[in-house]
C-alpha atoms as a PDB file:
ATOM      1  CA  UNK A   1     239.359 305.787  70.595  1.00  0.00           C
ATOM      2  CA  UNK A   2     236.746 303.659  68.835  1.00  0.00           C
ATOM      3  CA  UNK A   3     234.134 305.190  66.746  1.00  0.00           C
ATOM      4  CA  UNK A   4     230.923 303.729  66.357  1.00  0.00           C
ATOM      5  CA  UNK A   5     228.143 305.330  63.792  1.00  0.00           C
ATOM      6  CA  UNK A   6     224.901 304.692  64.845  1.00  0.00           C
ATOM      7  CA  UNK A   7     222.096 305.146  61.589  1.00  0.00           C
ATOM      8  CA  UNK A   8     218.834 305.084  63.317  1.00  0.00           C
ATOM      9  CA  UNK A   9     215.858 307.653  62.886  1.00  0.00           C
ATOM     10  CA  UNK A  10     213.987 306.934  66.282  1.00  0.00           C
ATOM     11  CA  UNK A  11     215.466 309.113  68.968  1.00  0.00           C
ATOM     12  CA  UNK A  12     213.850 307.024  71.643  1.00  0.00           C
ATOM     13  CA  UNK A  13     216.201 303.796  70.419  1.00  0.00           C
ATOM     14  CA  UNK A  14     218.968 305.877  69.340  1.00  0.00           C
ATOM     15  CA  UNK A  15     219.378 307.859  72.950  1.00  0.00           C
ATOM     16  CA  UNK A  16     219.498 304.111  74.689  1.00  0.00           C
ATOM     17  CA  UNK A  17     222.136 303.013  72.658  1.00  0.00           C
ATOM     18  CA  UNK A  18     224.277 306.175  72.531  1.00  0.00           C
ATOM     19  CA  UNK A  19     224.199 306.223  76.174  1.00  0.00           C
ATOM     20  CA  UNK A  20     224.918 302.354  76.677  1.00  0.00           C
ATOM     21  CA  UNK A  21     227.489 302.967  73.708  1.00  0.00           C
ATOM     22  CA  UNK A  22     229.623 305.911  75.849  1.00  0.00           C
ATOM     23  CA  UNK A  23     229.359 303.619  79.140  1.00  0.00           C
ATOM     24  CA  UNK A  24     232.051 301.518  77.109  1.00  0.00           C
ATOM     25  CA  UNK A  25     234.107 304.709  76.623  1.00  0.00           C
ATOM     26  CA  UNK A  26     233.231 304.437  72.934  1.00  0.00           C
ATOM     27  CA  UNK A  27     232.485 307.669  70.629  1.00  0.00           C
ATOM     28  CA  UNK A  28     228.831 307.591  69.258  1.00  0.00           C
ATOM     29  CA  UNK A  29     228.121 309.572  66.349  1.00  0.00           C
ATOM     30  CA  UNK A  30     224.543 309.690  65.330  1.00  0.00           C
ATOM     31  CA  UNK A  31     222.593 310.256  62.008  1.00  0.00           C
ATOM     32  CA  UNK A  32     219.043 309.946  61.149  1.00  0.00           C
ATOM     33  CA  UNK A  33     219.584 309.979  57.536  1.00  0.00           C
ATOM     34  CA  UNK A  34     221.627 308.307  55.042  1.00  0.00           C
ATOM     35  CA  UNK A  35     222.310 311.551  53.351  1.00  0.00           C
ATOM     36  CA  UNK A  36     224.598 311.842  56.666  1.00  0.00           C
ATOM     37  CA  UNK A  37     225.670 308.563  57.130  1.00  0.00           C
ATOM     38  CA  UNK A  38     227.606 308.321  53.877  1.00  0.00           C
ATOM     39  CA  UNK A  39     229.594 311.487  54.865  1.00  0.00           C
ATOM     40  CA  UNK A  40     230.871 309.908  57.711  1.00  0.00           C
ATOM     41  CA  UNK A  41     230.961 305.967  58.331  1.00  0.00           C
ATOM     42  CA  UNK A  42     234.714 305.570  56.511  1.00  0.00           C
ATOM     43  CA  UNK A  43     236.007 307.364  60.056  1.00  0.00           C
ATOM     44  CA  UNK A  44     234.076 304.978  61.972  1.00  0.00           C
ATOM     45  CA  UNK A  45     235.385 301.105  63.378  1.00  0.00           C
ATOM     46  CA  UNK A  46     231.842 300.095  63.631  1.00  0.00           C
ATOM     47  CA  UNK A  47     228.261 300.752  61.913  1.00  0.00           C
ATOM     48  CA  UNK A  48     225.066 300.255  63.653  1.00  0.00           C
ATOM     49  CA  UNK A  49     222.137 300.532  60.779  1.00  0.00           C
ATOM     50  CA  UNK A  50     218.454 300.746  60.524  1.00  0.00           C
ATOM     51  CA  UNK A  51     217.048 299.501  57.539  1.00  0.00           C
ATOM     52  CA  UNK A  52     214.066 301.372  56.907  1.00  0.00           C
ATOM     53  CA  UNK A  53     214.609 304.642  56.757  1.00  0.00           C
ATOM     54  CA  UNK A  54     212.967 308.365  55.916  1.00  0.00           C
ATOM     55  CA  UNK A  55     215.748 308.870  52.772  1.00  0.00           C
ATOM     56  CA  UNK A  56     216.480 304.966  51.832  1.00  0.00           C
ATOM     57  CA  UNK A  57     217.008 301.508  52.981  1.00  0.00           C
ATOM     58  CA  UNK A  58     220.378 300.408  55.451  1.00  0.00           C
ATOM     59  CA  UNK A  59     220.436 296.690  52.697  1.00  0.00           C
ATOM     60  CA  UNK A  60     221.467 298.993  49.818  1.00  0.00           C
ATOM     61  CA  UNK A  61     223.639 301.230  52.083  1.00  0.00           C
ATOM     62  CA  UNK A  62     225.229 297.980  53.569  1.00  0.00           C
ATOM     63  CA  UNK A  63     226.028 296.681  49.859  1.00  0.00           C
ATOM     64  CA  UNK A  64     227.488 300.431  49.105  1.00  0.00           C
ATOM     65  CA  UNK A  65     229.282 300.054  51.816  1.00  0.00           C
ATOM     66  CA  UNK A  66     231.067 296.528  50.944  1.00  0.00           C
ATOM     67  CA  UNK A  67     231.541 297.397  47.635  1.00  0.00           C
ATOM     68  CA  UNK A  68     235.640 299.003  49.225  1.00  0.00           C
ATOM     69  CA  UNK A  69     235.528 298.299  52.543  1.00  0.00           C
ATOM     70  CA  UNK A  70     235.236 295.255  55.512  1.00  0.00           C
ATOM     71  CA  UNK A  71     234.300 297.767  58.960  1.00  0.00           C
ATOM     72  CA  UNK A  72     231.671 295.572  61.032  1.00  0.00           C
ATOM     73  CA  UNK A  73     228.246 296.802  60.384  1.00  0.00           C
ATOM     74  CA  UNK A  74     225.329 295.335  62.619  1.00  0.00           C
ATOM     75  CA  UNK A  75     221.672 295.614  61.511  1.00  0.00           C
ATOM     76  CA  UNK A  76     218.821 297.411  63.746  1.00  0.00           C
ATOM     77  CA  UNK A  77     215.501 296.331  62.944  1.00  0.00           C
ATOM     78  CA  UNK A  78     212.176 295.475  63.636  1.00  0.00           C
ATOM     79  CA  UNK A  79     212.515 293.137  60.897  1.00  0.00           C
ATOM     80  CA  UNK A  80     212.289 289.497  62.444  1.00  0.00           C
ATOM     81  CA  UNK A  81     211.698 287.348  59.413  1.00  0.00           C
ATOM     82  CA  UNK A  82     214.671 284.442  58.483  1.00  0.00           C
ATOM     83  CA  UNK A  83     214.099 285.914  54.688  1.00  0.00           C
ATOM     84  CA  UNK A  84     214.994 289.383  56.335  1.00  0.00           C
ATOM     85  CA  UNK A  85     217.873 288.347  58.072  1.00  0.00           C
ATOM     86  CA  UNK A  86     219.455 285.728  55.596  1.00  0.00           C
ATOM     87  CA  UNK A  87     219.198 288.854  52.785  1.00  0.00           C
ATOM     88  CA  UNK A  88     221.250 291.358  55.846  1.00  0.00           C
ATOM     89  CA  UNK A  89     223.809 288.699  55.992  1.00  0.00           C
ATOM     90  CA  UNK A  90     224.412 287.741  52.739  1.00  0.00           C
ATOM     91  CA  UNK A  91     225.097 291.343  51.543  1.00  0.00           C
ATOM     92  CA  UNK A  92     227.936 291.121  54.274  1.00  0.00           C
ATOM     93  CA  UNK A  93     226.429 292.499  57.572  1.00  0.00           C
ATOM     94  CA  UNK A  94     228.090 290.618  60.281  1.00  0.00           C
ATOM     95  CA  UNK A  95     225.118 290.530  62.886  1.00  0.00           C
ATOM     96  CA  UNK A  96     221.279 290.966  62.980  1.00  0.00           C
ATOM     97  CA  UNK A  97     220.039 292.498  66.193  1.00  0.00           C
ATOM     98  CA  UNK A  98     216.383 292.142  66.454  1.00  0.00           C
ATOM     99  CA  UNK A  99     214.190 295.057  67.838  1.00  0.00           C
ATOM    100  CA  UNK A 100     213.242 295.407  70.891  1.00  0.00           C
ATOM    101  CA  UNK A 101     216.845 294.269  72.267  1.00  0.00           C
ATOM    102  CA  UNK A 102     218.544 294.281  75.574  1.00  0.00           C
ATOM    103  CA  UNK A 103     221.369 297.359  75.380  1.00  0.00           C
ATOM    104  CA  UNK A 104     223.584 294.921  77.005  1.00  0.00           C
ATOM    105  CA  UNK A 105     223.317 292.470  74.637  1.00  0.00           C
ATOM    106  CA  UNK A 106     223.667 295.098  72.016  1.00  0.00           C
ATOM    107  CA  UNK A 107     227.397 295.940  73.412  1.00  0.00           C
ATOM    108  CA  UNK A 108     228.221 292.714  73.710  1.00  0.00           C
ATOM    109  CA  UNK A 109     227.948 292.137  70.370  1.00  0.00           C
ATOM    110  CA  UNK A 110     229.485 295.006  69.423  1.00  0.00           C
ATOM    111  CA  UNK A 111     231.947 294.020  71.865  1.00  0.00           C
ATOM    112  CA  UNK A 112     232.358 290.703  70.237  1.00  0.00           C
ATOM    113  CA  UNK A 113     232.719 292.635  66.961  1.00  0.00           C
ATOM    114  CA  UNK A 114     234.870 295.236  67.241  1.00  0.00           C
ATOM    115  CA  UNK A 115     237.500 291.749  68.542  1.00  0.00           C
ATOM    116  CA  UNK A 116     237.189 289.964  65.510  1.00  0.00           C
ATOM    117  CA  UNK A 117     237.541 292.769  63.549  1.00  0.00           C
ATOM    118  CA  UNK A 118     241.304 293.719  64.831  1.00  0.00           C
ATOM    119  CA  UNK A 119     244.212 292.620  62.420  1.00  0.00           C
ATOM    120  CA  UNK A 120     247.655 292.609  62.948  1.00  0.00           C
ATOM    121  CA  UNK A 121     248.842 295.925  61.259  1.00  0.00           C
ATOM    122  CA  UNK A 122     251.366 294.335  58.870  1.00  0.00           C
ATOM    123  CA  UNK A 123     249.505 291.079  57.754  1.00  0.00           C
ATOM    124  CA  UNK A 124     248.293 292.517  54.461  1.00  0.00           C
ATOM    125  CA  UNK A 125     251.755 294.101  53.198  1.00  0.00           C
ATOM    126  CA  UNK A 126     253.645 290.553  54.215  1.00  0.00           C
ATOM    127  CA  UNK A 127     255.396 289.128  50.689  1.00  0.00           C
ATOM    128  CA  UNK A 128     255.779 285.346  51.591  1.00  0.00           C
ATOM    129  CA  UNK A 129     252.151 284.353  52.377  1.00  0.00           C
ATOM    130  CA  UNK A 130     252.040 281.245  54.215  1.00  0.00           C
ATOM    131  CA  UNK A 131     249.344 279.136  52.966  1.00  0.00           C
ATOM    132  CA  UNK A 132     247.583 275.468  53.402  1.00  0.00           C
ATOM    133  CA  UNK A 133     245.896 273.572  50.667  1.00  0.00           C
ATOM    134  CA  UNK A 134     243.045 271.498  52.272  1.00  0.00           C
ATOM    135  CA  UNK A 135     240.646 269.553  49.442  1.00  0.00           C
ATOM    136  CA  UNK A 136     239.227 272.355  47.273  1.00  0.00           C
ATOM    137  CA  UNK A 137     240.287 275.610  49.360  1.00  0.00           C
ATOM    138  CA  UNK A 138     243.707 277.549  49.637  1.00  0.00           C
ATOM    139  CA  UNK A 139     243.600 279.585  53.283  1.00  0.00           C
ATOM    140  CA  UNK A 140     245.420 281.979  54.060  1.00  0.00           C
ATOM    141  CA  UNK A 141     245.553 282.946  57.718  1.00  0.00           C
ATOM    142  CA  UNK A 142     247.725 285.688  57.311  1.00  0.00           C
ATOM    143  CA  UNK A 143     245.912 287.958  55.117  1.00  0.00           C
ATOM    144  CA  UNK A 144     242.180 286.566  56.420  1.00  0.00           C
ATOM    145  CA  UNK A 145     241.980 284.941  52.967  1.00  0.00           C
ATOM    146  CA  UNK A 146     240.077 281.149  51.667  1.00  0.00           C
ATOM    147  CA  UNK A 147     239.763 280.108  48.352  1.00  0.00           C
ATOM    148  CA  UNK A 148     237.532 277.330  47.002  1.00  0.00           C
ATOM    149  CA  UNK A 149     238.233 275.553  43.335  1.00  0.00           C
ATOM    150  CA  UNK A 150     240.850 279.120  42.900  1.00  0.00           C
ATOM    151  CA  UNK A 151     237.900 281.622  43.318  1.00  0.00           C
ATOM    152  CA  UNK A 152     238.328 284.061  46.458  1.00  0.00           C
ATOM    153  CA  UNK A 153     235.532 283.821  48.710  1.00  0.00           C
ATOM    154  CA  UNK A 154     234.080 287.330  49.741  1.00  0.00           C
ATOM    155  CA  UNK A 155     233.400 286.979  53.590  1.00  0.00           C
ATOM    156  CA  UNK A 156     232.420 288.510  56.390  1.00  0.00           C
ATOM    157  CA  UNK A 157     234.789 288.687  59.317  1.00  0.00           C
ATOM    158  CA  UNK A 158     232.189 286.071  60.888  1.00  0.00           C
ATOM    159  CA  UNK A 159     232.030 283.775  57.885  1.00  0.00           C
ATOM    160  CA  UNK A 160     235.832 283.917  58.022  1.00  0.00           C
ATOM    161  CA  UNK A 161     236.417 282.824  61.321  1.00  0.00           C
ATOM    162  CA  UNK A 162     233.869 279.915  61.146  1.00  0.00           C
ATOM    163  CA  UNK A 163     235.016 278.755  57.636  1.00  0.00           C
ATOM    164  CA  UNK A 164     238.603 278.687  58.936  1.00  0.00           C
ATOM    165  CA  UNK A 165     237.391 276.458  61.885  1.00  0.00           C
ATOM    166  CA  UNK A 166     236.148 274.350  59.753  1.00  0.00           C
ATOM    167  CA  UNK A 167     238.835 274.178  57.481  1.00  0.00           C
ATOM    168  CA  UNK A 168     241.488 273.408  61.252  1.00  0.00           C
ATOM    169  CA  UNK A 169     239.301 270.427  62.176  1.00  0.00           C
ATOM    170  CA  UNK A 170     237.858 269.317  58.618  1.00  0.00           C
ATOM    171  CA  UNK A 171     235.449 266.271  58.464  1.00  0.00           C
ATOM    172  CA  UNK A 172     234.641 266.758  61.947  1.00  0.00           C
ATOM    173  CA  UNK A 173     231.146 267.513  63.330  1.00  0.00           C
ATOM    174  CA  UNK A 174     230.483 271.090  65.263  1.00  0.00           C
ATOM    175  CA  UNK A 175     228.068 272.277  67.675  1.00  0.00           C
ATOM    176  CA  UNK A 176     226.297 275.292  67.669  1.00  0.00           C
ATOM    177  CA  UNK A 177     228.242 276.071  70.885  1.00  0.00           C
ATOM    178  CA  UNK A 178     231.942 275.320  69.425  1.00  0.00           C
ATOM    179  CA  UNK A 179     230.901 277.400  66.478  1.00  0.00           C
ATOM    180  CA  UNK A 180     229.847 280.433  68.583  1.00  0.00           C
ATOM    181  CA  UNK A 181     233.124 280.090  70.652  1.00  0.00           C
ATOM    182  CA  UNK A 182     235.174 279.888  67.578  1.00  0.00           C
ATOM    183  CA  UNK A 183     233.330 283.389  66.618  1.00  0.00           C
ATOM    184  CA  UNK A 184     234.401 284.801  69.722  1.00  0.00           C
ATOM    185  CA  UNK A 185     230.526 284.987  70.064  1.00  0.00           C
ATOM    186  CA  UNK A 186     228.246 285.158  73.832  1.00  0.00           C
ATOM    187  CA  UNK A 187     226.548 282.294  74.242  1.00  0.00           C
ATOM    188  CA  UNK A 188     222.397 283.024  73.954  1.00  0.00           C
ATOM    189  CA  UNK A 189     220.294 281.042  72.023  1.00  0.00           C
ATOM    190  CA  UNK A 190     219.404 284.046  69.610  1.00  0.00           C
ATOM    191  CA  UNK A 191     223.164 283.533  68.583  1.00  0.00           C
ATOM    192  CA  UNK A 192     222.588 280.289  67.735  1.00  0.00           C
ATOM    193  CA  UNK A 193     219.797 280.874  65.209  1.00  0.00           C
ATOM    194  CA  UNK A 194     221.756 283.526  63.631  1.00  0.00           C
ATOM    195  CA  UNK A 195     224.775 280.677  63.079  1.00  0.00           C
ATOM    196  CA  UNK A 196     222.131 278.572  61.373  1.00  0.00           C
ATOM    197  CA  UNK A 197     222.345 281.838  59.336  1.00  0.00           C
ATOM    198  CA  UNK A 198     225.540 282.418  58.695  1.00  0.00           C
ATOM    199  CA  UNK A 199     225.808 278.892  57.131  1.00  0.00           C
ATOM    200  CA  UNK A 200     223.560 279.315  54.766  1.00  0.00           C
ATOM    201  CA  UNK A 201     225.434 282.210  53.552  1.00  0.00           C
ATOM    202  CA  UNK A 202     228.534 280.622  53.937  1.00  0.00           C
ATOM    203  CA  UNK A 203     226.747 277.427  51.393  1.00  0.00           C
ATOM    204  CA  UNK A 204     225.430 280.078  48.922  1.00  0.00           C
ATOM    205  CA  UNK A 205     228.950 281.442  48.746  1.00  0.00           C
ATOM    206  CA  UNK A 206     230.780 278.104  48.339  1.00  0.00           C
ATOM    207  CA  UNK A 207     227.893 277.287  45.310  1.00  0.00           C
ATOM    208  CA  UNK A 208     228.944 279.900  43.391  1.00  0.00           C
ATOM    209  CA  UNK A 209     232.586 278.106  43.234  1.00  0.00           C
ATOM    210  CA  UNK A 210     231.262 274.353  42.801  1.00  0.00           C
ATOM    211  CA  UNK A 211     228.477 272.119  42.756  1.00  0.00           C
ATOM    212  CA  UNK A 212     229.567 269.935  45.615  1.00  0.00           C
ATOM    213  CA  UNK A 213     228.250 270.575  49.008  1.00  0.00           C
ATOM    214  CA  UNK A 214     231.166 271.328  51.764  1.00  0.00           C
ATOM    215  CA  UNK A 215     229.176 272.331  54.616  1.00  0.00           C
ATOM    216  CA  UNK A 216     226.718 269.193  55.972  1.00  0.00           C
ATOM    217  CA  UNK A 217     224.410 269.193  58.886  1.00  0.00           C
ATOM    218  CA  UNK A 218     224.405 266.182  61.215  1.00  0.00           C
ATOM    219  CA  UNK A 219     221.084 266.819  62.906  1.00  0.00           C
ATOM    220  CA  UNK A 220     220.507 267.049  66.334  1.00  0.00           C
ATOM    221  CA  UNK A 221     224.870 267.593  66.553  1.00  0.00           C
ATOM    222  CA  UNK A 222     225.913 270.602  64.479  1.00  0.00           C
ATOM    223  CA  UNK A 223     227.211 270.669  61.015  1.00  0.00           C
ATOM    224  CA  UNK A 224     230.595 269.509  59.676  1.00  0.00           C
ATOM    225  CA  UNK A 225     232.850 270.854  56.690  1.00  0.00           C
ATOM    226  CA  UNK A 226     234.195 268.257  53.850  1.00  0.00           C
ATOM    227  CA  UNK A 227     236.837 270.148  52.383  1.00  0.00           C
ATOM    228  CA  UNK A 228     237.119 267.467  49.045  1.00  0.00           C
ATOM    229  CA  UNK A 229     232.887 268.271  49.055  1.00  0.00           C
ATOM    230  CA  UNK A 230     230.124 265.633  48.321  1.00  0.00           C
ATOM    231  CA  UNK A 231     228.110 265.846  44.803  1.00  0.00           C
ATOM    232  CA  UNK A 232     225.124 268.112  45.367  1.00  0.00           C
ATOM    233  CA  UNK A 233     221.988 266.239  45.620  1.00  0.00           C
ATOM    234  CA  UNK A 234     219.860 268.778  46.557  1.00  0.00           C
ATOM    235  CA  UNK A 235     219.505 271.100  49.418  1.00  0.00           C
ATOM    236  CA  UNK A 236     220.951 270.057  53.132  1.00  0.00           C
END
């Protein structure tokens, strides 16, 4: 059965979500501190965090939490700033739910989630990797891996699945919409700002490998992934 920790110290939020949570048939376990939370989220398949909290901050939990392991975790928070959000994804939350928020749109990203998340049992202890070389990155697709200029890129389940739709239909624009279907996302439009998101994580990531710019916008169409990369000129 899936487990889902919940880290929120409001009762009034947390009791909506449990019960929303259970209507799925999913086990909810709650904590209002972090004290509690880091005795139990390796048992869980999900993590639903607050940031600010009465005994620390969900960020630094989040980057404890990615220092040795990949579960889903999905920010709760009043915090509706684009610095806010582009700091939660970069530390390798895969969603940003805004407070207030709809409980059904809650469990359907959670929904949406918990699917990407799933891996074939015996990808990771496979010998002979199959793997396709594609400009400057080496993926992967049977351990979820992508390297760019032979550095491993540390991703998100999200940036994963975007960067290796990309990296399928290279030098080819995307919408918004394509990009959210190729997440396995819901289509609303606060999905689509939090794409915009995601790329920009996905771009500080790739800088850290090379100065050349991979991932372009075409305004007013989407963005588009040049695998060989263009010399950086400056933001885009």
């Amino acid at each position: 059965m899936t487990q889902i920790l919940l880290l929120e110290d409001e009762p009034g939020i947390a009791d909506a979500v449990i019960y929303s949570l259970q209507a799925e048939g999913w086990t909810v376990h709650w904590c209002t501190l972090l004290a509690e939370a880091r005795q139990r989220w390796a048992q869980a398949d999900l993590l639903l965090l607050d940031v600010g909290l009465p005994d620390g901050n969900g960020f630094e939990f989040c980057k404890e939490i990615r220092r040795s392991s990949e579960v889903p975790v999905i920010f709760l928070t009043a915090r509706h700033d684009e610095t806010d959000r582009v700091v939660g994804l970069e530390i390798g939350a895969d969603d940003y739910v805004i407070k207030p928020f709809s409980p059904r749109e809650l469990v359907a990203r959670v929904k949406a989630n918990l699917k990407r998340w799933q891996r074939p049992v015996t990808a990771a202890t496979q010998q002979n990797q199959s793997q396709q070389s594609i400009g400057d990155f080496v993926w992967q697709p049977q351990v979820c891996r992508i390297s760019c200029c032979a550095q491993v890129l540390d991703l998100t389940a999200l940036e994963y699945k975007l960067l290796s739709h990309f990296l399928q239909q290279p030098n080819q624009v995307h919408s918004r919409e394509q990009l959210l279907a190729a997440g396995d996302i819901a289509q609303s439009s606060q999905y689509e700002r939090n794409i915009d998101t995601h790329i920009k994580s996905l771009r500080a990531k790739l800088r850290r490998c090379s100065d050349r710019q991979y991932l372009l916008t075409q305004r007013g169409f989407g963005y588009l992934c040049v695998p060989a990369g263009q010399l950086d000129s400056g933001p885009c």
